[in-house]
PDB file of N, CA and C in Angstrom:
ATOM      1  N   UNK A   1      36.952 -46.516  67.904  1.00  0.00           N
ATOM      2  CA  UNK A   1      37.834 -47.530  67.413  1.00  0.00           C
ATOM      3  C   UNK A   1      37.806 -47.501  65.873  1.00  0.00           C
ATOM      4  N   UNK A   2      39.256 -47.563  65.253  1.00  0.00           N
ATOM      5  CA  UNK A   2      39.424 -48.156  63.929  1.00  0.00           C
ATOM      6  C   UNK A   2      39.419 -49.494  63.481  1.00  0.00           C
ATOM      7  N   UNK A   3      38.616 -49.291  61.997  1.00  0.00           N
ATOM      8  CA  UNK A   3      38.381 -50.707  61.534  1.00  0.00           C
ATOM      9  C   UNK A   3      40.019 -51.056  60.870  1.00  0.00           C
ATOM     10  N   UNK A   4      40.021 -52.338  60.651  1.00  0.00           N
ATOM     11  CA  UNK A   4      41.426 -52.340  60.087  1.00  0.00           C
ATOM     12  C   UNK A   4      41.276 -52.605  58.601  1.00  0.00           C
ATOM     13  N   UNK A   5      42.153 -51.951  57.687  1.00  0.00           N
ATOM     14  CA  UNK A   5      42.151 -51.394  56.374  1.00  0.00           C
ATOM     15  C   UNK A   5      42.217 -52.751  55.600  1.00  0.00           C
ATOM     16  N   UNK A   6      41.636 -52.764  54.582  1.00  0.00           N
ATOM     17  CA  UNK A   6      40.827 -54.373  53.643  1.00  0.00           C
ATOM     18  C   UNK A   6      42.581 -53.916  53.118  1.00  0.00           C
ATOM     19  N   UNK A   7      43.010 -55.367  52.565  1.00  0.00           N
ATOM     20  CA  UNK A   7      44.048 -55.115  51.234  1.00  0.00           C
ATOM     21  C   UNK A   7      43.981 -54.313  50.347  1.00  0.00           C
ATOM     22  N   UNK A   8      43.316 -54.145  49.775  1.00  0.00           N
ATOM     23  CA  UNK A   8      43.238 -53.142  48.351  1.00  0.00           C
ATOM     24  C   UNK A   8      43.668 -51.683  48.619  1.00  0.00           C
ATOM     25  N   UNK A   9      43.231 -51.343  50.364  1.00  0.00           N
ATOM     26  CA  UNK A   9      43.793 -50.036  51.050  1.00  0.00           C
ATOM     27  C   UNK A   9      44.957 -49.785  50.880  1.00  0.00           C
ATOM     28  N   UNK A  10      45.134 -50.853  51.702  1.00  0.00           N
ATOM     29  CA  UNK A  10      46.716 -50.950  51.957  1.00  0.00           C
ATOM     30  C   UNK A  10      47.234 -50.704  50.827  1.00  0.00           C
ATOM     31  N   UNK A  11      47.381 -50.733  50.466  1.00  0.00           N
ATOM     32  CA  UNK A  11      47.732 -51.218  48.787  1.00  0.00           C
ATOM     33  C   UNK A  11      47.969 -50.046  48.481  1.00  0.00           C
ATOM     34  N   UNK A  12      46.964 -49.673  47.980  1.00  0.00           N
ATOM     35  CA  UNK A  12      47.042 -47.861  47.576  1.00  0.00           C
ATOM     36  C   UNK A  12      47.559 -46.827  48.812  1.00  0.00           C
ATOM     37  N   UNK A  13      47.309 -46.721  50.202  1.00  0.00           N
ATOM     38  CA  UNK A  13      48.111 -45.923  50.456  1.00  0.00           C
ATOM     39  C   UNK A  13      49.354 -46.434  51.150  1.00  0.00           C
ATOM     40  N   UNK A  14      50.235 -47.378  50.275  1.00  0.00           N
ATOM     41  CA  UNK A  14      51.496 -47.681  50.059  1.00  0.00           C
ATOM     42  C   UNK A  14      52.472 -46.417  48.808  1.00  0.00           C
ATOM     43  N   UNK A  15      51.115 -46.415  48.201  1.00  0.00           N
ATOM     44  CA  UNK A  15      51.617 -45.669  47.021  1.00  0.00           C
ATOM     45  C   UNK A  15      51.902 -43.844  47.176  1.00  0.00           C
ATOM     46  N   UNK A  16      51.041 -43.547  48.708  1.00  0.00           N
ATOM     47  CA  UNK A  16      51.009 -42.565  48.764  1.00  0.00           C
ATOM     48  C   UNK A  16      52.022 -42.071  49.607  1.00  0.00           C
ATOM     49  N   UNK A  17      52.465 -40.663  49.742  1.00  0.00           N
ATOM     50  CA  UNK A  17      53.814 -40.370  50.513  1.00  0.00           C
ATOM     51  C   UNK A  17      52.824 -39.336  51.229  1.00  0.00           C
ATOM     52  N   UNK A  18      52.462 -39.158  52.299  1.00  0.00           N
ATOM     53  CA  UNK A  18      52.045 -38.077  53.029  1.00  0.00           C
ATOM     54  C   UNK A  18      52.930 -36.626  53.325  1.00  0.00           C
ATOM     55  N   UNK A  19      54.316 -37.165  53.920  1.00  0.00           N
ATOM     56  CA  UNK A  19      55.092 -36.287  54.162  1.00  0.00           C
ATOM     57  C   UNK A  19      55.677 -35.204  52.935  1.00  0.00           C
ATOM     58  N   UNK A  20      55.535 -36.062  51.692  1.00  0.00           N
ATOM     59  CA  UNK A  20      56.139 -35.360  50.757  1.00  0.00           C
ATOM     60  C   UNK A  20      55.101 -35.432  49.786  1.00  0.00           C
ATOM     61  N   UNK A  21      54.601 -34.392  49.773  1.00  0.00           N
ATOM     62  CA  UNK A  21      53.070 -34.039  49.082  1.00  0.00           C
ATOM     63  C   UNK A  21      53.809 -33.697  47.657  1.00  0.00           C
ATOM     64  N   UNK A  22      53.508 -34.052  46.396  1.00  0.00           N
ATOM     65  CA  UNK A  22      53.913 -33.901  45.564  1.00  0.00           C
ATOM     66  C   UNK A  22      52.954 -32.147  44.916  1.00  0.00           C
ATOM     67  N   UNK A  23      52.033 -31.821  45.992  1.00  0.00           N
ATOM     68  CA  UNK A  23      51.696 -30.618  45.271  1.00  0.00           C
ATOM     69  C   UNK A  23      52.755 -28.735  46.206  1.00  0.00           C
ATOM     70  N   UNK A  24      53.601 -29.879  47.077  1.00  0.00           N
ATOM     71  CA  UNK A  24      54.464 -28.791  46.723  1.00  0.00           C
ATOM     72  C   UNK A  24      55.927 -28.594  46.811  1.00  0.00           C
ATOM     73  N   UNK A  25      55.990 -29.326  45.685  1.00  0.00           N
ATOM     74  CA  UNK A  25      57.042 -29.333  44.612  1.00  0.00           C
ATOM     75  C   UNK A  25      56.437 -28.567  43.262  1.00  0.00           C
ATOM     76  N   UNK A  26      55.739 -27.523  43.105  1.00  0.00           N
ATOM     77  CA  UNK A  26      55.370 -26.845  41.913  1.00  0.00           C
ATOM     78  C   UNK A  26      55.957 -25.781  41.633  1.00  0.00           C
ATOM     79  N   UNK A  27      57.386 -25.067  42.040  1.00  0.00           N
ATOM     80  CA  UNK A  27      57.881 -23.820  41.978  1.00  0.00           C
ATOM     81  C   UNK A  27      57.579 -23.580  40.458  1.00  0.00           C
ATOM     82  N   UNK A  28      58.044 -24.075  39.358  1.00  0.00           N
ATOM     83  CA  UNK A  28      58.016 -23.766  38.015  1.00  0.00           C
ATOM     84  C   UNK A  28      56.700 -23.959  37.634  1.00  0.00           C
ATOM     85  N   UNK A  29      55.906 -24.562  38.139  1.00  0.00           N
ATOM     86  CA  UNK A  29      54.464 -24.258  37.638  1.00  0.00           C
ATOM     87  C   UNK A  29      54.059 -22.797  38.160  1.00  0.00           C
ATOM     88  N   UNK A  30      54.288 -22.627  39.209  1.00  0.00           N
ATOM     89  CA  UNK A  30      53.861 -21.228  39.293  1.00  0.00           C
ATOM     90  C   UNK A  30      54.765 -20.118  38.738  1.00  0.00           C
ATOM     91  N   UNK A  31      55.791 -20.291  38.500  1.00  0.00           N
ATOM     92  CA  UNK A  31      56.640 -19.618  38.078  1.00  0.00           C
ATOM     93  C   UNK A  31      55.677 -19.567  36.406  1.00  0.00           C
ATOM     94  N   UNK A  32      55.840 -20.206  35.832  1.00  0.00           N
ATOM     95  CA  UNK A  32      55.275 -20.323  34.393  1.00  0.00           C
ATOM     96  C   UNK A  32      53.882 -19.535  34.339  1.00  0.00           C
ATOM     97  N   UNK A  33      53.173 -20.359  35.610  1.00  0.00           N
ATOM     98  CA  UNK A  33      51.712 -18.978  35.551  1.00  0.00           C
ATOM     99  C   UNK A  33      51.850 -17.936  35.675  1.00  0.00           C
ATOM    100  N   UNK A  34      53.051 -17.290  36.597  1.00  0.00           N
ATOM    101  CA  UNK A  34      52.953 -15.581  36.613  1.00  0.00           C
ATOM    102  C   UNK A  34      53.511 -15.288  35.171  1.00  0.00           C
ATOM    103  N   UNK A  35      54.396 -16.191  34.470  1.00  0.00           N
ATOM    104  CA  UNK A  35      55.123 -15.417  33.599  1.00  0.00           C
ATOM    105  C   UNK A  35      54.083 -14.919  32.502  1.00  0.00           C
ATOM    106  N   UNK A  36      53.184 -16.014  32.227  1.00  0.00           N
ATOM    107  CA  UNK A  36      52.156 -15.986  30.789  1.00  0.00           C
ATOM    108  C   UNK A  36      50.822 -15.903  31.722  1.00  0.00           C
ATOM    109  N   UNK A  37      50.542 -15.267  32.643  1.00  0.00           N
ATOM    110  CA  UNK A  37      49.187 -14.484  33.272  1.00  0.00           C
ATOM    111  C   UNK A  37      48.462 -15.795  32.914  1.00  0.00           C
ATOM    112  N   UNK A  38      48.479 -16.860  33.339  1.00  0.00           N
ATOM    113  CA  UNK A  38      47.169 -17.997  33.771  1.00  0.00           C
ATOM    114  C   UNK A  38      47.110 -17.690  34.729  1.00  0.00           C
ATOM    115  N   UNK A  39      45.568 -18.171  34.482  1.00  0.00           N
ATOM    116  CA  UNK A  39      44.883 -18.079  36.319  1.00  0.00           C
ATOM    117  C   UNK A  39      45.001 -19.246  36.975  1.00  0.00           C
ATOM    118  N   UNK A  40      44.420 -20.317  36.466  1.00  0.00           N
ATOM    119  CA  UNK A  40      44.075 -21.667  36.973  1.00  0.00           C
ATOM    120  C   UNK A  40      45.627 -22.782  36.734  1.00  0.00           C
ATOM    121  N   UNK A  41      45.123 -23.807  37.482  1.00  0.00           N
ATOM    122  CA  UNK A  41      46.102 -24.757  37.318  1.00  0.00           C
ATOM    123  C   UNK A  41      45.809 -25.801  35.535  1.00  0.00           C
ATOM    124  N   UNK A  42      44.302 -25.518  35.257  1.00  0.00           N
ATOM    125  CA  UNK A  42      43.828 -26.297  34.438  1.00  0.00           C
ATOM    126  C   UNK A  42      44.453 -25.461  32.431  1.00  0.00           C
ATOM    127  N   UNK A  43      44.668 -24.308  33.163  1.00  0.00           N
ATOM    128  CA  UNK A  43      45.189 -23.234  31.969  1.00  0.00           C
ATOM    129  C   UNK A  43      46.752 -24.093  31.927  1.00  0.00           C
ATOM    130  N   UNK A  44      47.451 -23.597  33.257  1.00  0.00           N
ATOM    131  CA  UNK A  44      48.592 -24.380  33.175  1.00  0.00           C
ATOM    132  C   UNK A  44      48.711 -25.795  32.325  1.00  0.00           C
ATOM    133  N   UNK A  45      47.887 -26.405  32.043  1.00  0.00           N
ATOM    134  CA  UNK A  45      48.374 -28.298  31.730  1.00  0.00           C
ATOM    135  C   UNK A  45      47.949 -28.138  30.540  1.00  0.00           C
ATOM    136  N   UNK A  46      46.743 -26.601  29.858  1.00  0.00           N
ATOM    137  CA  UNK A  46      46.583 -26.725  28.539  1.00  0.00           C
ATOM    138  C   UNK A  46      47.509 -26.241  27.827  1.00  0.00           C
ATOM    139  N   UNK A  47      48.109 -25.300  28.463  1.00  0.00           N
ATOM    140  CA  UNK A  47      49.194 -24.670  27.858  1.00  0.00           C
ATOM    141  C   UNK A  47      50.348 -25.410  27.814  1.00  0.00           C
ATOM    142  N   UNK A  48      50.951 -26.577  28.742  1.00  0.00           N
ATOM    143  CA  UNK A  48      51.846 -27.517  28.913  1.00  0.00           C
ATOM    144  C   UNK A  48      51.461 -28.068  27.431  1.00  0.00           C
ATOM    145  N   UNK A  49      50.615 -28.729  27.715  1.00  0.00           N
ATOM    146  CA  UNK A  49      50.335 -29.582  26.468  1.00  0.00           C
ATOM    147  C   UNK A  49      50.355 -29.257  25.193  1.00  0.00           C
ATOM    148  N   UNK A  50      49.659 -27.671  24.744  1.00  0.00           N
ATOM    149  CA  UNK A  50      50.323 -27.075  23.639  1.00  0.00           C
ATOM    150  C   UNK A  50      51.788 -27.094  23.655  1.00  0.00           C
ATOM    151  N   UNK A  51      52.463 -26.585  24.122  1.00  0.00           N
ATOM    152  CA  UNK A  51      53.756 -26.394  23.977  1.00  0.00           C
ATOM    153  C   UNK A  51      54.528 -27.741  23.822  1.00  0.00           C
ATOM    154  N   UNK A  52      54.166 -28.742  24.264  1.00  0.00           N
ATOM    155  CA  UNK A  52      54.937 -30.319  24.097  1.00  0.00           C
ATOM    156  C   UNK A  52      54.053 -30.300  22.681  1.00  0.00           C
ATOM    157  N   UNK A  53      53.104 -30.345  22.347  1.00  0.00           N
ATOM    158  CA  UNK A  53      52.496 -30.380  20.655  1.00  0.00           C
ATOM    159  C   UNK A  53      53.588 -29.629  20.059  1.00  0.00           C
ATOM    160  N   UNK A  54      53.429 -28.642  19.914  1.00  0.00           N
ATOM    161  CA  UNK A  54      54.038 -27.620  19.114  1.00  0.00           C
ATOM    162  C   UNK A  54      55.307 -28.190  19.043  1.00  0.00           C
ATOM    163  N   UNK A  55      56.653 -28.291  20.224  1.00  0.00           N
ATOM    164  CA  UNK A  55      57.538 -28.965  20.548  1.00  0.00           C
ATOM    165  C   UNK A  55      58.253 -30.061  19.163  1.00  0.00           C
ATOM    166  N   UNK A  56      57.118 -31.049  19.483  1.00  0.00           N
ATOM    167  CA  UNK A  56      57.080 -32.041  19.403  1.00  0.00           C
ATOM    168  C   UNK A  56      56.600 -32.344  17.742  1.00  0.00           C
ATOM    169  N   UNK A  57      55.610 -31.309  17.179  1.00  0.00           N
ATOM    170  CA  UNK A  57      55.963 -30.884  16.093  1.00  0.00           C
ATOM    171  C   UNK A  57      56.990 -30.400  15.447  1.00  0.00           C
ATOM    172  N   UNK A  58      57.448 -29.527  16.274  1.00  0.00           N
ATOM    173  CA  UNK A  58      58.940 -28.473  14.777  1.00  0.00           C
ATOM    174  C   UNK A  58      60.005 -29.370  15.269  1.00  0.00           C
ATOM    175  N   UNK A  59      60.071 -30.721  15.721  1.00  0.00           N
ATOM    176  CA  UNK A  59      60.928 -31.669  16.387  1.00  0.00           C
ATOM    177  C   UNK A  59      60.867 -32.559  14.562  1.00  0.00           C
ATOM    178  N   UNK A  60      59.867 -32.900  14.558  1.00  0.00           N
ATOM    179  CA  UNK A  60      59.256 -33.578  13.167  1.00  0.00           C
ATOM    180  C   UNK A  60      59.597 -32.940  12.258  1.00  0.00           C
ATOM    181  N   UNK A  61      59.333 -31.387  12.181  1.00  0.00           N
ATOM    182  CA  UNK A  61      59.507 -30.699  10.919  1.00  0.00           C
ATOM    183  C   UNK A  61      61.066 -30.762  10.893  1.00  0.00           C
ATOM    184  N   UNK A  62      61.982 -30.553  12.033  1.00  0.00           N
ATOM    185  CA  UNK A  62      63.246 -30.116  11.473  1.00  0.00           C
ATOM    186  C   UNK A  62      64.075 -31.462  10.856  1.00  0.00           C
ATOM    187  N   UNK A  63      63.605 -32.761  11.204  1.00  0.00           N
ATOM    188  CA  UNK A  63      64.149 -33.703  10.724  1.00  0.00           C
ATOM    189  C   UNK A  63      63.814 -34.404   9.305  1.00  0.00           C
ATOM    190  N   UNK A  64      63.143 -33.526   8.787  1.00  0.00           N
ATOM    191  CA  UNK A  64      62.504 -32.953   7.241  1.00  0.00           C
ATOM    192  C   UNK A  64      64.142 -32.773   6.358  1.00  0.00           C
ATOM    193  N   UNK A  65      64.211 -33.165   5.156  1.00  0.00           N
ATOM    194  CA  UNK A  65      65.206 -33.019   4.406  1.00  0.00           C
ATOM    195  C   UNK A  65      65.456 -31.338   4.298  1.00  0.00           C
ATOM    196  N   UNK A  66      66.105 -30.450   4.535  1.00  0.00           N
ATOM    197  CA  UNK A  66      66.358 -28.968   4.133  1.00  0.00           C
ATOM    198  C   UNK A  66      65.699 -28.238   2.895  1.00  0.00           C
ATOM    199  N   UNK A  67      65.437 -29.423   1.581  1.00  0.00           N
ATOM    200  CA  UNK A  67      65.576 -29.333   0.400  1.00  0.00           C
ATOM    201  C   UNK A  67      64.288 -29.191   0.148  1.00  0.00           C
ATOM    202  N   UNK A  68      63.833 -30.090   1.129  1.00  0.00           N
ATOM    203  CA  UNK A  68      62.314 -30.626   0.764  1.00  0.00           C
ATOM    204  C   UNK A  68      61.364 -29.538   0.931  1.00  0.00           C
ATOM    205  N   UNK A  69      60.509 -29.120  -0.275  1.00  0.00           N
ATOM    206  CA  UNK A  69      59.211 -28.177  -0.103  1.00  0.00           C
ATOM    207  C   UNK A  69      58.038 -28.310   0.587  1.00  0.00           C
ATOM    208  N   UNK A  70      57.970 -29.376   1.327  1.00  0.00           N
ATOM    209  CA  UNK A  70      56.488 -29.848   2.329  1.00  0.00           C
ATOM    210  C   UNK A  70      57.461 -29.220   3.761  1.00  0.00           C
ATOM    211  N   UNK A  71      58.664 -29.280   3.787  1.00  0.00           N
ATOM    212  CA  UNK A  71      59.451 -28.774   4.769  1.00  0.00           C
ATOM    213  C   UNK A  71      59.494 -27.448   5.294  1.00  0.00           C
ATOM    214  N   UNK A  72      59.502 -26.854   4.066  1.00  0.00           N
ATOM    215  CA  UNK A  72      59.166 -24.936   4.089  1.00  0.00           C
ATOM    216  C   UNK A  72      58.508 -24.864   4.048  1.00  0.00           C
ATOM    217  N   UNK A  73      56.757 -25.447   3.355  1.00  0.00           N
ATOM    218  CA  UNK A  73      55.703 -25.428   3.829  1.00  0.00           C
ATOM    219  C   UNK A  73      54.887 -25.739   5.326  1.00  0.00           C
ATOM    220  N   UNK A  74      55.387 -26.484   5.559  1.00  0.00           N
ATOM    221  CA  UNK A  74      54.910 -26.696   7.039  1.00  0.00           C
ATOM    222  C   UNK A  74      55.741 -25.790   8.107  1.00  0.00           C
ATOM    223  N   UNK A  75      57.041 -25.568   7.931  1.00  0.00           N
ATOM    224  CA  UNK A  75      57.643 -24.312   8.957  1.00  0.00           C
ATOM    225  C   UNK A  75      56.879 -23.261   8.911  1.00  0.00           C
ATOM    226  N   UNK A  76      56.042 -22.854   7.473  1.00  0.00           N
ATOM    227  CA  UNK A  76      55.711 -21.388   7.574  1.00  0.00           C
ATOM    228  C   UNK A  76      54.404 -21.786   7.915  1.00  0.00           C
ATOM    229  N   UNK A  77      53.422 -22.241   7.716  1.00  0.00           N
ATOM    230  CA  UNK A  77      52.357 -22.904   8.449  1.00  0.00           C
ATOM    231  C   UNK A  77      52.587 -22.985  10.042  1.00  0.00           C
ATOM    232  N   UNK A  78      53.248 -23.492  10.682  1.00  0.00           N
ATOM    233  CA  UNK A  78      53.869 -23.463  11.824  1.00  0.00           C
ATOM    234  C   UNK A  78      54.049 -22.252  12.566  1.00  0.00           C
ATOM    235  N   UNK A  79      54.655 -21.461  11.963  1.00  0.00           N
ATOM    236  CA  UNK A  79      55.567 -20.961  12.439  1.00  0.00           C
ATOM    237  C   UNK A  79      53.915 -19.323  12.227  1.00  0.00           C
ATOM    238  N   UNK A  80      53.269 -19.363  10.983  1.00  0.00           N
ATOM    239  CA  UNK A  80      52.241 -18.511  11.152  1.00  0.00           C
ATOM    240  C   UNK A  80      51.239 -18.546  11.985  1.00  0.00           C
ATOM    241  N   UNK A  81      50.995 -19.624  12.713  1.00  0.00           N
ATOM    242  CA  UNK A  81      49.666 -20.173  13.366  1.00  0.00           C
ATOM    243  C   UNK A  81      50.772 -19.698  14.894  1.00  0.00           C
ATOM    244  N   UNK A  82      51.731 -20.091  15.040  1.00  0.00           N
ATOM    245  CA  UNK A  82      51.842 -20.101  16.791  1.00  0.00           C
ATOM    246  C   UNK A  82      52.006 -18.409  16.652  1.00  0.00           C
ATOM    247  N   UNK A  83      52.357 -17.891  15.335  1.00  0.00           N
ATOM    248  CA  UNK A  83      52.392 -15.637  15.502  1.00  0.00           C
ATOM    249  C   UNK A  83      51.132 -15.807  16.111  1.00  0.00           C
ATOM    250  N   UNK A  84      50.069 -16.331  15.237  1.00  0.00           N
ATOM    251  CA  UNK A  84      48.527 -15.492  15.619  1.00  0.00           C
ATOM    252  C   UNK A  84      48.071 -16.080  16.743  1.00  0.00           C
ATOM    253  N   UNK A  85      48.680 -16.954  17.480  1.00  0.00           N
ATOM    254  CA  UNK A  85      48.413 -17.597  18.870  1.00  0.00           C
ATOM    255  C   UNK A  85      48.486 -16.433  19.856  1.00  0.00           C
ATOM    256  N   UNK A  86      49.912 -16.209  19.516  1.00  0.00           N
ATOM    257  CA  UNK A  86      50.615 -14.651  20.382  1.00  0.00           C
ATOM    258  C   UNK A  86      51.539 -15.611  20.643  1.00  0.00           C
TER     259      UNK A  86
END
C-alpha cells in the first residue's frame, strides 16, 4: 500500500510533466556538441554561457559612439582574446 502524498508533494509534482520530459527536447544541444567536439553536457552550458558573455558584450560595445576610442579599443581587445580562444 501507498502512503498518500503530504501537500508540499503535491505541489511539486504538479510542476512536473512526466510525459514530456524536457530532456528530450535537446536536438540543438546535441547538434552544437558534435559541431564544436564537447564531450559532456557540462562543456555544453560553459560554452553557452561564454557565448551569451561574449554576445552580450560586443552587444555593449556596438552601442559605443563609432567615434569613440574606448570603442576601438575594446573591439580589438575583444575581438583579440575570442582569436586566441579559437
Amino acid at each position: 500500500m501507498v502512503r498518500q502524498l503530504k501537500y508540499h508533494e503535491k505541489k511539486l509534482l504538479r510542476k512536473v510533466d512526466f510525459i514530456d520530459w524536457k530532456g528530450e527536447h535537446n536536438v540543438r544541444e546535441i547538434e552544437v556538441m558534435r559541431r564544436y567536439n564537447l564531450r559532456t553536457r557540462e562543456e555544453y552550458h560553459k560554452y553557452s554561457a561564454l557565448v551569451r558573455m561574449s554576445q552580450k558584450l560586443s552587444h555593449t560595445i556596438s552601442r559605443l559612439d563609432p567615434r569613440d576610442p574606448q570603442r576601438h579599443e575594446s573591439e580589438e581587445a575583444l575581438l583579440d582574446k575570442l582569436y586566441n580562444i579559437g
